[in-house]
N, C-alpha and C. Protein backbone atom coordinates (compact mmCIF):
# COMPACT_ATOMS: atom_id res chain seq x y z
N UNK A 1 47.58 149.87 163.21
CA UNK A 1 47.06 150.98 162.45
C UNK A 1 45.63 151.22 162.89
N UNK A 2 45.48 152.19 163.36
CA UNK A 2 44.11 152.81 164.01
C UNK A 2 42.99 153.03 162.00
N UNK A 3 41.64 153.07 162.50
CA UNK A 3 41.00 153.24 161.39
C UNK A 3 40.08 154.16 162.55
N UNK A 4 40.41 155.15 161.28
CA UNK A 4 38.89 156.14 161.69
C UNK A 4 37.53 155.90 160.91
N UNK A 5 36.64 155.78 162.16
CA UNK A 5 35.14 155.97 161.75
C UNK A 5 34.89 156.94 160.25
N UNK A 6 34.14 156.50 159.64
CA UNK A 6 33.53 156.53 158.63
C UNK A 6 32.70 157.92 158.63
N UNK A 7 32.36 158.46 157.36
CA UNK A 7 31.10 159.48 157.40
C UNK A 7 29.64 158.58 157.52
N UNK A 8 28.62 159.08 157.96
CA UNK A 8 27.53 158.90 157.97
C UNK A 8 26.93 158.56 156.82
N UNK A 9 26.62 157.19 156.96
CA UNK A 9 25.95 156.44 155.60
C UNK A 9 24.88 157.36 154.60
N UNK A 10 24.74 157.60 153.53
CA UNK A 10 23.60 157.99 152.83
C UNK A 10 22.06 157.38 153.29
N UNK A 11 21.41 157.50 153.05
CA UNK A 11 19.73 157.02 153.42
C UNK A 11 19.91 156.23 151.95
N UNK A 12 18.71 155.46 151.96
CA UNK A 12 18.39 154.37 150.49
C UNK A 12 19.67 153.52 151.29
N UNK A 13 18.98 152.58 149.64
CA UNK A 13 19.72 150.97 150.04
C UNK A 13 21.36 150.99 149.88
N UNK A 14 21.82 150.14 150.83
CA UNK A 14 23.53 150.13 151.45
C UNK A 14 24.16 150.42 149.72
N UNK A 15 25.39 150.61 149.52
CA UNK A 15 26.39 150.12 148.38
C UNK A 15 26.73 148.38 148.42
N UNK A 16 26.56 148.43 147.22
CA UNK A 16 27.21 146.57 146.96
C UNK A 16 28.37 146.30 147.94
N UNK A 17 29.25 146.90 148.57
CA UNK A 17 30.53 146.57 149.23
C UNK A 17 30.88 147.69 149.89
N UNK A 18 30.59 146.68 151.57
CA UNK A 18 31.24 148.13 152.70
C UNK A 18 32.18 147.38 153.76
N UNK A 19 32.38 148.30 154.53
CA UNK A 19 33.60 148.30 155.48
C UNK A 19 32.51 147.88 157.05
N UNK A 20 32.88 146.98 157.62
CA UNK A 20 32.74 146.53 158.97
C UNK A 20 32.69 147.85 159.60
N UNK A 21 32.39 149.08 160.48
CA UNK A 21 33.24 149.94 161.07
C UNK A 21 33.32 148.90 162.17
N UNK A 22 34.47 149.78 162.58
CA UNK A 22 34.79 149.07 164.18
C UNK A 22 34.35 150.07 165.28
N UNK A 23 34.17 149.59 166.25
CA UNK A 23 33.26 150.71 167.52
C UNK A 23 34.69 151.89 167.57
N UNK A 24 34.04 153.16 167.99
CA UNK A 24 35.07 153.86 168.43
C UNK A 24 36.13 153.68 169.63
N UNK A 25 36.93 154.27 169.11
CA UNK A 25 38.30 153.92 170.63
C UNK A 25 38.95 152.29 170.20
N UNK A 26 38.24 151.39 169.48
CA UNK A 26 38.82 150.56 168.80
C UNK A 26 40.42 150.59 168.06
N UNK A 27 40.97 149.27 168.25
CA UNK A 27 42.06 149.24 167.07
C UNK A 27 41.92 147.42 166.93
N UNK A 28 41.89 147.59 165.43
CA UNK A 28 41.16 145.86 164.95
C UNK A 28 42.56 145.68 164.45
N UNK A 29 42.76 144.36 164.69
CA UNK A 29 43.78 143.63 163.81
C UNK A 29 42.91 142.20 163.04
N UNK A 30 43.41 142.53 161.93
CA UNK A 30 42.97 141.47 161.09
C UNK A 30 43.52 140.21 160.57
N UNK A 31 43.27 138.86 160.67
CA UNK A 31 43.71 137.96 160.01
C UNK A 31 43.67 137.62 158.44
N UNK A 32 42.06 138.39 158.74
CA UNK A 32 41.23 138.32 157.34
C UNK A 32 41.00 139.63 157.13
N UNK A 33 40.61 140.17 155.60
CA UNK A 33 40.07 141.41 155.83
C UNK A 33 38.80 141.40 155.61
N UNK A 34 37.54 141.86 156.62
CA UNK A 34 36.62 141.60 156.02
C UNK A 34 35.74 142.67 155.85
N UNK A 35 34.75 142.39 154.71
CA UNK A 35 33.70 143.27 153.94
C UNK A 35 32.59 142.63 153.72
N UNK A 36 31.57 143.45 153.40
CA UNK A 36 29.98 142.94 153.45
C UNK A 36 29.77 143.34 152.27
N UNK A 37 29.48 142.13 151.65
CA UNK A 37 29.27 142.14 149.99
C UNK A 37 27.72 141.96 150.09
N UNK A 38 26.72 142.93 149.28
CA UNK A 38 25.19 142.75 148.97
C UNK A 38 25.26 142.10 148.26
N UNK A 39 24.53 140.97 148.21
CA UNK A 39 24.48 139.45 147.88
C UNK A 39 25.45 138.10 148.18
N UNK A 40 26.10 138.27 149.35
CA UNK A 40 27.15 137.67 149.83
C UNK A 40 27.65 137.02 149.18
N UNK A 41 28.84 136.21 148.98
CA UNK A 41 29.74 135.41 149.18
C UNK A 41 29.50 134.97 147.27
N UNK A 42 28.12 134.41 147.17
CA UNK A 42 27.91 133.85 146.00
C UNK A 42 28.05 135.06 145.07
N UNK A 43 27.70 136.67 145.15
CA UNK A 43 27.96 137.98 144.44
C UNK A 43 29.39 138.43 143.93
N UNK A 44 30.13 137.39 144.84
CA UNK A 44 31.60 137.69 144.44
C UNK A 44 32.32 136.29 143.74
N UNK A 45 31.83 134.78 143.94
CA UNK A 45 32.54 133.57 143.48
C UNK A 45 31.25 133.16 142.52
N UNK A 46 30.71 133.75 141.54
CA UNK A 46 29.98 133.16 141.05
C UNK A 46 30.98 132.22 139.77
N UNK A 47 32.47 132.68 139.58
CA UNK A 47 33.10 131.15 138.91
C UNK A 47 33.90 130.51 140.14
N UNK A 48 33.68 130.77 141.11
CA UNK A 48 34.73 129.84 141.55
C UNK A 48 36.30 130.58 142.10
N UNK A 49 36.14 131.42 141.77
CA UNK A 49 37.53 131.91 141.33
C UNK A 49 38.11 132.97 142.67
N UNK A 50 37.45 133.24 143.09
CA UNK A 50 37.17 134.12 144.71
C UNK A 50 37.74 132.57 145.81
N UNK A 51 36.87 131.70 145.71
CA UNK A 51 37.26 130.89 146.64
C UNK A 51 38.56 130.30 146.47
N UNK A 52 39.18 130.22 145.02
CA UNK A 52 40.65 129.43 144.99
C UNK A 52 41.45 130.51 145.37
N UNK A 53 41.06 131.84 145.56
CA UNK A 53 42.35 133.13 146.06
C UNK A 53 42.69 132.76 147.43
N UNK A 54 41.39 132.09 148.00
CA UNK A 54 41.07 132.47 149.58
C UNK A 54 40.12 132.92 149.97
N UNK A 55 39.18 133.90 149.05
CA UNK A 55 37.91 134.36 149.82
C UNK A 55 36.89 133.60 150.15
N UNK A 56 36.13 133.97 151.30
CA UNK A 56 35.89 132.92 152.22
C UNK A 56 34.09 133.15 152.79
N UNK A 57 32.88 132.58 152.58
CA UNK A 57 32.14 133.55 153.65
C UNK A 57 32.29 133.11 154.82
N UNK A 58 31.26 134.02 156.09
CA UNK A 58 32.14 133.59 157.14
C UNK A 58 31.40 132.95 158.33
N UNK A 59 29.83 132.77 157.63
CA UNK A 59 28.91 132.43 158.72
C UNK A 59 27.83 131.87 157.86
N UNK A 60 27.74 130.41 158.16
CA UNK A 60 26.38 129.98 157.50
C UNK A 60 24.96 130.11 158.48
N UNK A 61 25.05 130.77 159.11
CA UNK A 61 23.68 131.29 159.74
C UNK A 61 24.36 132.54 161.00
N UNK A 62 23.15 132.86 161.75
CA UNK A 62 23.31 133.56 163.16
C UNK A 62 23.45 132.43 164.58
N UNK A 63 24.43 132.74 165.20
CA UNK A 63 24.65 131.95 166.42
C UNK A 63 23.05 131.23 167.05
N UNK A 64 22.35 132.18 166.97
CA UNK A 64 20.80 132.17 167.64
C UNK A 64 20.08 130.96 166.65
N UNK A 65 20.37 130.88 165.23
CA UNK A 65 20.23 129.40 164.36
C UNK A 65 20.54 127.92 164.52
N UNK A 66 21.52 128.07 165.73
CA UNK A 66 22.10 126.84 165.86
C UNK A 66 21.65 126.03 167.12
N UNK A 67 21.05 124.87 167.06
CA UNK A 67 20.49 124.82 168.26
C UNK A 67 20.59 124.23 169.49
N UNK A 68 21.85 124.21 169.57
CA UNK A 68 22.19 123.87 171.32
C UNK A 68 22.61 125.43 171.60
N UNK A 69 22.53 126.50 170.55
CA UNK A 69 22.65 127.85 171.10
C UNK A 69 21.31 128.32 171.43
N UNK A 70 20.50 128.30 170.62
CA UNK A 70 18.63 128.54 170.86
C UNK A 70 18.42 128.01 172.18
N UNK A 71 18.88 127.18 172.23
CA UNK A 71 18.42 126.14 173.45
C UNK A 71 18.62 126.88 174.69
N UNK A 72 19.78 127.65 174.69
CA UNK A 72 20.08 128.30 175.94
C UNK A 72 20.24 130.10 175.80
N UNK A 73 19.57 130.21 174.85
CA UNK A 73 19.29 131.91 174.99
C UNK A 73 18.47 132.12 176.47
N UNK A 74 18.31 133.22 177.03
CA UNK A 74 17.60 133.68 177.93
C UNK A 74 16.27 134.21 177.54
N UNK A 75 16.11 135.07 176.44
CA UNK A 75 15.12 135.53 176.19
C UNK A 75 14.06 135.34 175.08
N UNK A 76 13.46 135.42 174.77
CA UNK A 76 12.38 134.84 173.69
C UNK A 76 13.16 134.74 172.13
N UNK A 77 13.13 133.86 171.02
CA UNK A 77 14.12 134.44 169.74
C UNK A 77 13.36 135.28 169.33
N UNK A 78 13.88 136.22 168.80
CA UNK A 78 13.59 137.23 167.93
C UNK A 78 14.42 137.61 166.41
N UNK A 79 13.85 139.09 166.09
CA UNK A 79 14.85 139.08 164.54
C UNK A 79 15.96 139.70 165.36
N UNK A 80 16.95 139.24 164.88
CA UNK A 80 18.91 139.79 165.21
C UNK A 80 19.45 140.23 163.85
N UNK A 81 18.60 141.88 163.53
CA UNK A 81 19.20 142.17 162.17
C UNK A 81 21.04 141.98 162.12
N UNK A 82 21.29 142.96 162.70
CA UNK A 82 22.75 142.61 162.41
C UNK A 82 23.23 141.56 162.65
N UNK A 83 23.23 140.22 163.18
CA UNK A 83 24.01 139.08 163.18
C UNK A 83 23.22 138.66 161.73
N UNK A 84 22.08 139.15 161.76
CA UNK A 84 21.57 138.29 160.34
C UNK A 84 22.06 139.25 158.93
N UNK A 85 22.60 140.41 159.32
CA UNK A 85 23.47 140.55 158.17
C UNK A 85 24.64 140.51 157.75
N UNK A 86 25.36 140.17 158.84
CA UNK A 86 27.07 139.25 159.03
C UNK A 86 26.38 137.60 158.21
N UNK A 87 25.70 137.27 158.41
CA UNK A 87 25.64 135.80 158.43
C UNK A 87 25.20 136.37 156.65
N UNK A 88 24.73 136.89 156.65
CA UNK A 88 24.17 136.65 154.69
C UNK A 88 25.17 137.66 153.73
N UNK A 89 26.01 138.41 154.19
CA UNK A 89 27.36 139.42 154.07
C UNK A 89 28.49 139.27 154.13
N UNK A 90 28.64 138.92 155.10
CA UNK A 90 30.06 139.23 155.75
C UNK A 90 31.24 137.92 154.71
N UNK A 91 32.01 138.33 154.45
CA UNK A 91 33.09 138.03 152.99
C UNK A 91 34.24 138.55 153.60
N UNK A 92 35.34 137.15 153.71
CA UNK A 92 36.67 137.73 154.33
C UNK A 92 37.63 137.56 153.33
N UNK A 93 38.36 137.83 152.43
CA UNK A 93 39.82 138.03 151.88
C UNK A 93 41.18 137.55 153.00
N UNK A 94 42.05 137.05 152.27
CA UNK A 94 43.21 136.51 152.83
C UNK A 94 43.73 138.27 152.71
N UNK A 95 44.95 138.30 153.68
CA UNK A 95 45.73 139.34 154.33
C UNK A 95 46.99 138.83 154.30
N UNK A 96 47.56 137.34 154.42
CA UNK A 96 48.51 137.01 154.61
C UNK A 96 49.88 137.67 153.55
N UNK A 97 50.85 136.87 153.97
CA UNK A 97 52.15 136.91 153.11
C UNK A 97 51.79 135.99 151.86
N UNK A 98 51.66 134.93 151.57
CA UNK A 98 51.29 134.28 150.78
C UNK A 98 50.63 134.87 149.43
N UNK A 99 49.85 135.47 149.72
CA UNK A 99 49.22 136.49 148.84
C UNK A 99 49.91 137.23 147.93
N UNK A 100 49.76 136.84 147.00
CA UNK A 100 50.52 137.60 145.45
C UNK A 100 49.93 138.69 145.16
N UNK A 101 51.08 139.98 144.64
CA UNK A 101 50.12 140.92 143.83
C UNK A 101 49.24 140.73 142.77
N UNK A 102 49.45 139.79 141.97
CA UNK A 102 48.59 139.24 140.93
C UNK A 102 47.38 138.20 141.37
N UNK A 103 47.11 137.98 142.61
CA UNK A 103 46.44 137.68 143.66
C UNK A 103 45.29 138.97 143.93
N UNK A 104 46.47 139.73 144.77
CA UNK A 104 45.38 140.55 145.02
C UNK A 104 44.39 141.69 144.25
N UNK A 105 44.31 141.93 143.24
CA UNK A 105 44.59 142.42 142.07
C UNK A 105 43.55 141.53 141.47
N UNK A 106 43.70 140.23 141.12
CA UNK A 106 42.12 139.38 141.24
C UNK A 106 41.43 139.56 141.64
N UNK A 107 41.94 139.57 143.20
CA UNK A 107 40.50 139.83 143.98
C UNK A 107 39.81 141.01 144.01
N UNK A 108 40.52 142.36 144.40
CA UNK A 108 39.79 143.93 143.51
C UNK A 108 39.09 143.70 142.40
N UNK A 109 39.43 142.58 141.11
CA UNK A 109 38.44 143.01 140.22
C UNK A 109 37.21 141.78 140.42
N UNK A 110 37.73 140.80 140.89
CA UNK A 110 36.04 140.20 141.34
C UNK A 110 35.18 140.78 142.45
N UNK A 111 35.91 141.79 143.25
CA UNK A 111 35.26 142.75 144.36
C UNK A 111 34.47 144.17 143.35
N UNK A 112 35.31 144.69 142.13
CA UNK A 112 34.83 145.66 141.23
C UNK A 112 33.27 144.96 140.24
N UNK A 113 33.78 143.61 140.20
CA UNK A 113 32.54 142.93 139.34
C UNK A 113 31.04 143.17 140.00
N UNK A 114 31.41 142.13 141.49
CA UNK A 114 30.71 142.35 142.58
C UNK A 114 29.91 143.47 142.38
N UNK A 115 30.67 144.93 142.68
CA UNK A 115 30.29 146.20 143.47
C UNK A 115 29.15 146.62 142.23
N UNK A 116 29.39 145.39 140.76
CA UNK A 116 28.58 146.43 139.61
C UNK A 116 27.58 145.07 139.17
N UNK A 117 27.31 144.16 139.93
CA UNK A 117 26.50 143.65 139.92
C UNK A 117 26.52 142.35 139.02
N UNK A 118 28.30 141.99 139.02
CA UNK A 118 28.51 141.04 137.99
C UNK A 118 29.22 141.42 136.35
N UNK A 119 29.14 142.70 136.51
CA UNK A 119 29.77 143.23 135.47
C UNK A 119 31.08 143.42 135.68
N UNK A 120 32.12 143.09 134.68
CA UNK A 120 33.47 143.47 134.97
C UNK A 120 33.75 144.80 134.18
């Protein structure tokens, strides 16, 4: 299933919960589905209850953090906004068969809690 590019973001600060785009001419297949939650990972499992579905975060730092990777960059470190906002964002959901409607359906409303800042 092809996904079309997105409209052009608003100006001001992101929404609590967005979509990865994928580059154009792309077609992504997913294991996971993933989304960038503002306030990552902890914005969505603050009981716990996200991680027993499956949701997952997906990077405890940027590749450039780790240091037999630092070690062999080429060029000076610098800031890497976007890997540094996968690494403090990026929130994957199970996709599988396994996955119950009363599953997923959880997870929409701890993703709806999320999107309102903890409010259900």
């Amino acid at each position: 299933m092809a996904i079309a590019p997105g409209p052009p973001l608003p100006a001001g600060p992101p929404p609590p919960i967005r979509l990865p785009v994928p580059p154009p001419g792309s077609t992504p297949g997913y294991l996971r589905f993933p989304l960038l939650v503002s306030g990552g990972f902890a914005a969505l499992d603050a009981g716990g209850r996200a991680r027993a579905l499956g949701a997952a975060a997906s990077y405890p730092g940027t590749l450039a953090e780790l240091a037999p990777v630092r070690a062999r960059l080429a060029g000076p470190p610098g800031p890497w906004p976007g890997a540094e906002t996968l690494a403090r964002e990026l929130v994957t959901v199970p996709t599988g068969s396994l996955l119950t409607g009363a599953d997923a359906r959880e997870l929409l409303r701890l993703l709806y809690s999320a999107a309102r800042g903890g409010r259900a």
